[in-house]
Protein backbone atom coordinates (compact mmCIF):
# COMPACT_ATOMS: atom_id res chain seq x y z
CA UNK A 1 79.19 55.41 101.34
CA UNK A 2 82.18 56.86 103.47
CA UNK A 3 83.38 59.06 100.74
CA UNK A 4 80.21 60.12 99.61
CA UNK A 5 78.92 61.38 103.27
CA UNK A 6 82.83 62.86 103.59
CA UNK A 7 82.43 64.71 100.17
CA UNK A 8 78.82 66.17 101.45
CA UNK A 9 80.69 66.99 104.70
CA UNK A 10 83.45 68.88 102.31
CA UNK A 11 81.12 70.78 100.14
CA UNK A 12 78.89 72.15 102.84
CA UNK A 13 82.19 72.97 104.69
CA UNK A 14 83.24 75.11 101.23
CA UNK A 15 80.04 76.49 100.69
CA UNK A 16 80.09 78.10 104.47
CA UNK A 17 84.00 79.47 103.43
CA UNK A 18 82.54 80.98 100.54
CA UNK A 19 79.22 82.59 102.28
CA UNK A 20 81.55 84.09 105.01
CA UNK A 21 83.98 85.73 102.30
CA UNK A 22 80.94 86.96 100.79
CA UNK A 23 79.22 88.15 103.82
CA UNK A 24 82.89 90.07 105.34
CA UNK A 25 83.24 91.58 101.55
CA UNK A 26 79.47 92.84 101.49
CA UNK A 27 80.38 94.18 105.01
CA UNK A 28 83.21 95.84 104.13
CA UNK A 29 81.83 97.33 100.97
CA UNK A 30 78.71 98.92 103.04
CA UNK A 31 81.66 100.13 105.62
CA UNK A 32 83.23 102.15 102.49
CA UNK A 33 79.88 103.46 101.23
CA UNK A 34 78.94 104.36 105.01
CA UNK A 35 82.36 105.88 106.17
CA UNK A 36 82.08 107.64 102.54
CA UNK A 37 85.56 106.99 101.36
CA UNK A 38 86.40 108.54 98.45
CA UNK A 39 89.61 110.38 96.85
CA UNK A 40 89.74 114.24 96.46
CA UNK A 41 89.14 115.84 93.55
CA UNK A 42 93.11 115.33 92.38
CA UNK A 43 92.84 111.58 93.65
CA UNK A 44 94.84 111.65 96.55
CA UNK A 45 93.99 111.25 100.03
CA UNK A 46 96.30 113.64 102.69
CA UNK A 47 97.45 111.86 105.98
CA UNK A 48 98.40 113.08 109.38
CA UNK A 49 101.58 111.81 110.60
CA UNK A 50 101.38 109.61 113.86
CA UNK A 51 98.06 108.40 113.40
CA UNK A 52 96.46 105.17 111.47
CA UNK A 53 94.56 105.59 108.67
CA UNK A 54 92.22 102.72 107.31
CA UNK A 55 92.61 101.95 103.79
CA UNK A 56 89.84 99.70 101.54
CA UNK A 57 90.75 97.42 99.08
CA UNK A 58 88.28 95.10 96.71
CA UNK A 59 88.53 91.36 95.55
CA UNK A 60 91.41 91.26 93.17
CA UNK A 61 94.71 92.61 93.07
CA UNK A 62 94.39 96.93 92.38
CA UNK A 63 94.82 99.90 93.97
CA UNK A 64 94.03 100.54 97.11
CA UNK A 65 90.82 102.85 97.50
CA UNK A 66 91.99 106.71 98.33
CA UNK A 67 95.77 105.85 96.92
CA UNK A 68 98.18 107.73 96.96
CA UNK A 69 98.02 109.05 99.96
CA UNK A 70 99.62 111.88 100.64
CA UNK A 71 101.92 113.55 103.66
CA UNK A 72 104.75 116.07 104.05
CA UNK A 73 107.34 115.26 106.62
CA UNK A 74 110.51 117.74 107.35
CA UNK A 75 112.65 115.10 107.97
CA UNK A 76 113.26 111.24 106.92
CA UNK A 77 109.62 109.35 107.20
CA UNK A 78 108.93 105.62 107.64
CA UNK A 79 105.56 104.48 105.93
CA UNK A 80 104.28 101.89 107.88
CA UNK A 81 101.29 99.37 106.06
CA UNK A 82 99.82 96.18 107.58
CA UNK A 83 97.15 93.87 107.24
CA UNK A 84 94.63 93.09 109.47
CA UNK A 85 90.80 91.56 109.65
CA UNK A 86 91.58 88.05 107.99
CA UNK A 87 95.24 86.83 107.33
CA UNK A 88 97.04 87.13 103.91
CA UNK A 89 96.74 89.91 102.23
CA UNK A 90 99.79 91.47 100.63
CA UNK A 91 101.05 95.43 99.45
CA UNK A 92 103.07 96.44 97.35
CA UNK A 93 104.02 100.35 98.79
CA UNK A 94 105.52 103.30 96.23
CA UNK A 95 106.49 107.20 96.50
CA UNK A 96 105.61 108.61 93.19
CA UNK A 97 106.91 106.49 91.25
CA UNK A 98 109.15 104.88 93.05
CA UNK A 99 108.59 100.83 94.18
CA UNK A 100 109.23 101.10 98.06
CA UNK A 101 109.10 97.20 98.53
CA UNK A 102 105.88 94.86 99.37
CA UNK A 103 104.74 94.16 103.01
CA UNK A 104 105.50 90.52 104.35
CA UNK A 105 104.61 86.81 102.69
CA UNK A 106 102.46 85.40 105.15
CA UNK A 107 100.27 82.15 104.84
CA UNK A 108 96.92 82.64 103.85
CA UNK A 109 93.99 81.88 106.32
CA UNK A 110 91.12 81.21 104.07
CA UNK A 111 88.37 80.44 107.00
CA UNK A 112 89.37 83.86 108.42
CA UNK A 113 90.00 81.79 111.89
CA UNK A 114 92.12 84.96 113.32
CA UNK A 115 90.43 88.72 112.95
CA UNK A 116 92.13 91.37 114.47
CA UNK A 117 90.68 94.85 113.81
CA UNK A 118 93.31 96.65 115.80
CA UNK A 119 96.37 98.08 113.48
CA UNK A 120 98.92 97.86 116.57
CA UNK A 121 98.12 94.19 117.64
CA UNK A 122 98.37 93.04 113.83
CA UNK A 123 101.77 94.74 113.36
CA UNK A 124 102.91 93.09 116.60
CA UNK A 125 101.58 89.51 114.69
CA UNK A 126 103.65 87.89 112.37
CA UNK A 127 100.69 86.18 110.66
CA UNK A 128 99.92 89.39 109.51
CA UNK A 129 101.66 91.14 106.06
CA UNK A 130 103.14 94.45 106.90
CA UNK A 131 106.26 96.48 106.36
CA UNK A 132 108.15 99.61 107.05
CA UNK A 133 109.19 101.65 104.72
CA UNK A 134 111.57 104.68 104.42
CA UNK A 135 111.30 107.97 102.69
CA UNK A 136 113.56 111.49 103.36
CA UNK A 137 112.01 114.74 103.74
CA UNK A 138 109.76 116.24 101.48
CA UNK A 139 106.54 115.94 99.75
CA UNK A 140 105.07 112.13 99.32
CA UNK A 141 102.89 110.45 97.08
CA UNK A 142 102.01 107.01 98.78
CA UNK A 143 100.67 104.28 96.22
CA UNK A 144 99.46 100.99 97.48
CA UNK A 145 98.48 98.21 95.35
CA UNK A 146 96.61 95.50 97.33
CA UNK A 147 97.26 91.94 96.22
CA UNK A 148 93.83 90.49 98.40
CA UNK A 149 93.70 86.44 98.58
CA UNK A 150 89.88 86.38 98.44
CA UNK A 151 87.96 89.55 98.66
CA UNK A 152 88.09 92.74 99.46
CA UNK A 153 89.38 94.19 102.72
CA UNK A 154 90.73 96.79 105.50
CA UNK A 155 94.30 97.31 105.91
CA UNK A 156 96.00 100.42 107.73
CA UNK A 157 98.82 102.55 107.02
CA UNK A 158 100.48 104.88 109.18
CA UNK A 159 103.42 108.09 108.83
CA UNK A 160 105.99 108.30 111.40
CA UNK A 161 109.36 110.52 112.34
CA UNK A 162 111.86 108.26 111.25
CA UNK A 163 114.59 108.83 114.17
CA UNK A 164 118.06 107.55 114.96
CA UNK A 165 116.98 105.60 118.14
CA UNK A 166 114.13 103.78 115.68
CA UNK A 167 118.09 102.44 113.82
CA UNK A 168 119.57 100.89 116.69
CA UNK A 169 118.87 97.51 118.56
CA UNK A 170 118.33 95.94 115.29
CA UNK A 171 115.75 98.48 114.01
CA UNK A 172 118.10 98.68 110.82
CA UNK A 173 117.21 95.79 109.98
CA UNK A 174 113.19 95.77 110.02
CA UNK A 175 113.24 98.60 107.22
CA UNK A 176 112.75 98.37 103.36
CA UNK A 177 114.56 99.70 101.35
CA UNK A 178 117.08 98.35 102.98
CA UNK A 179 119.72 99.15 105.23
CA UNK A 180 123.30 98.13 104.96
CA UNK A 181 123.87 98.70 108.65
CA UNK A 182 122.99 100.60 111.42
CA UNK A 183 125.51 103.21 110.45
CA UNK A 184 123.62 103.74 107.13
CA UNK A 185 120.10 103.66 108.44
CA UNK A 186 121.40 106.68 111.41
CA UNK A 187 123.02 108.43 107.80
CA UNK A 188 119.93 108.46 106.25
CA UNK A 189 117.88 110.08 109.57
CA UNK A 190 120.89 112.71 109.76
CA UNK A 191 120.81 113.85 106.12
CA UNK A 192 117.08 113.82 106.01
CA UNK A 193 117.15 110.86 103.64
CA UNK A 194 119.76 112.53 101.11
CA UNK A 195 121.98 109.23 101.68
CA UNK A 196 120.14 106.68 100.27
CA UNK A 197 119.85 103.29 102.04
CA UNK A 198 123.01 101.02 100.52
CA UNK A 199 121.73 97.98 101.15
């Protein structure tokens, strides 16, 4: 009797999990129709550096909606992609067609216990997959394929200056591709990305 009132307990507990998954991907579905996201004509979305742009993603593992995403940056760049809402979704980030490297292996939070909807406190939380990533100067094509754990989502990505301070203190090290020192990653700032990271 035991086991059959804890199984009850179990499948009402599972069928809540799977009504809220469902309810936050209906959400965020109607919050793509509403916000009208949808890729130019040539299928690329353009990006202002210094700023976070929200990026939508559906239930199993594709492109992100409005990838690539496009910028221009005069000097070396660093790409910068994390997760947020609900904990454990993963990116893999590429220039053209270059693979950049994937954001961070977190564990997954299937009740969605933790949402944060702010990009700067999610980056600052280690439960939450992100990852910095560095291009040189020039014209960039920014692909992101979403690997969701259940359902669709929001994750943000953001275009920065890469500079010589953002090297030092360790900085070297927080970078994919990566860095064989702090030497290298100042190098690659200084040449505009021309010396490739030699890590």
């Amino acid at each position: 009797m035991a086991y059959l009132t804890w199984r009850a307990v179990r499948m009402e507990e599972e069928r809540i999990m799977r009504t809220s998954v469902f309810l936050k991907s209906l959400v965020l579905t109607c919050a793509v129709v509403i916000a009208g996201v949808t890729a130019t004509t040539a299928g690329a979305t353009p990006v202002a550096l210094g700023t976070w742009e929200p990026f939508f993603f559906e239930s199993t593992a594709s492109t992100a909606l409005g990838s690539p995403f496009t910028f221009t940056s005069s000097g070396a760049a660093v790409v910068t992609v994390t997760d947020a809402y609900c904990r454990g979704d993963r990116f893999t980030v590429s220039d053209g067609t270059t693979t950049l490297g994937t954001t961070t292996l977190v564990a997954v939070d299937l009740a969605c216990n933790t949402v944060v909807s702010d990009p700067d406190v999610a980056l600052a939380d280690p439960g939450y997959s992100s990852g910095r990533f560095v291009v040189g100067d020039g014209a960039h094509s920014v692909g992101i394929f979403a690997s969701p754990f259940n359902g669709g989502g929001t994750a943000f990505l953001r275009i920065d200056v890469l500079s010589a301070g953002m090297c030092k203190k360790g900085g070297w090290m927080t970078f994919q591709p990566a860095f064989k020192n702090q030497g290298d990653c100042v190098s690659f700032v200084a040449t505009g990305g021309r010396n490739e990271p030699a890590g």
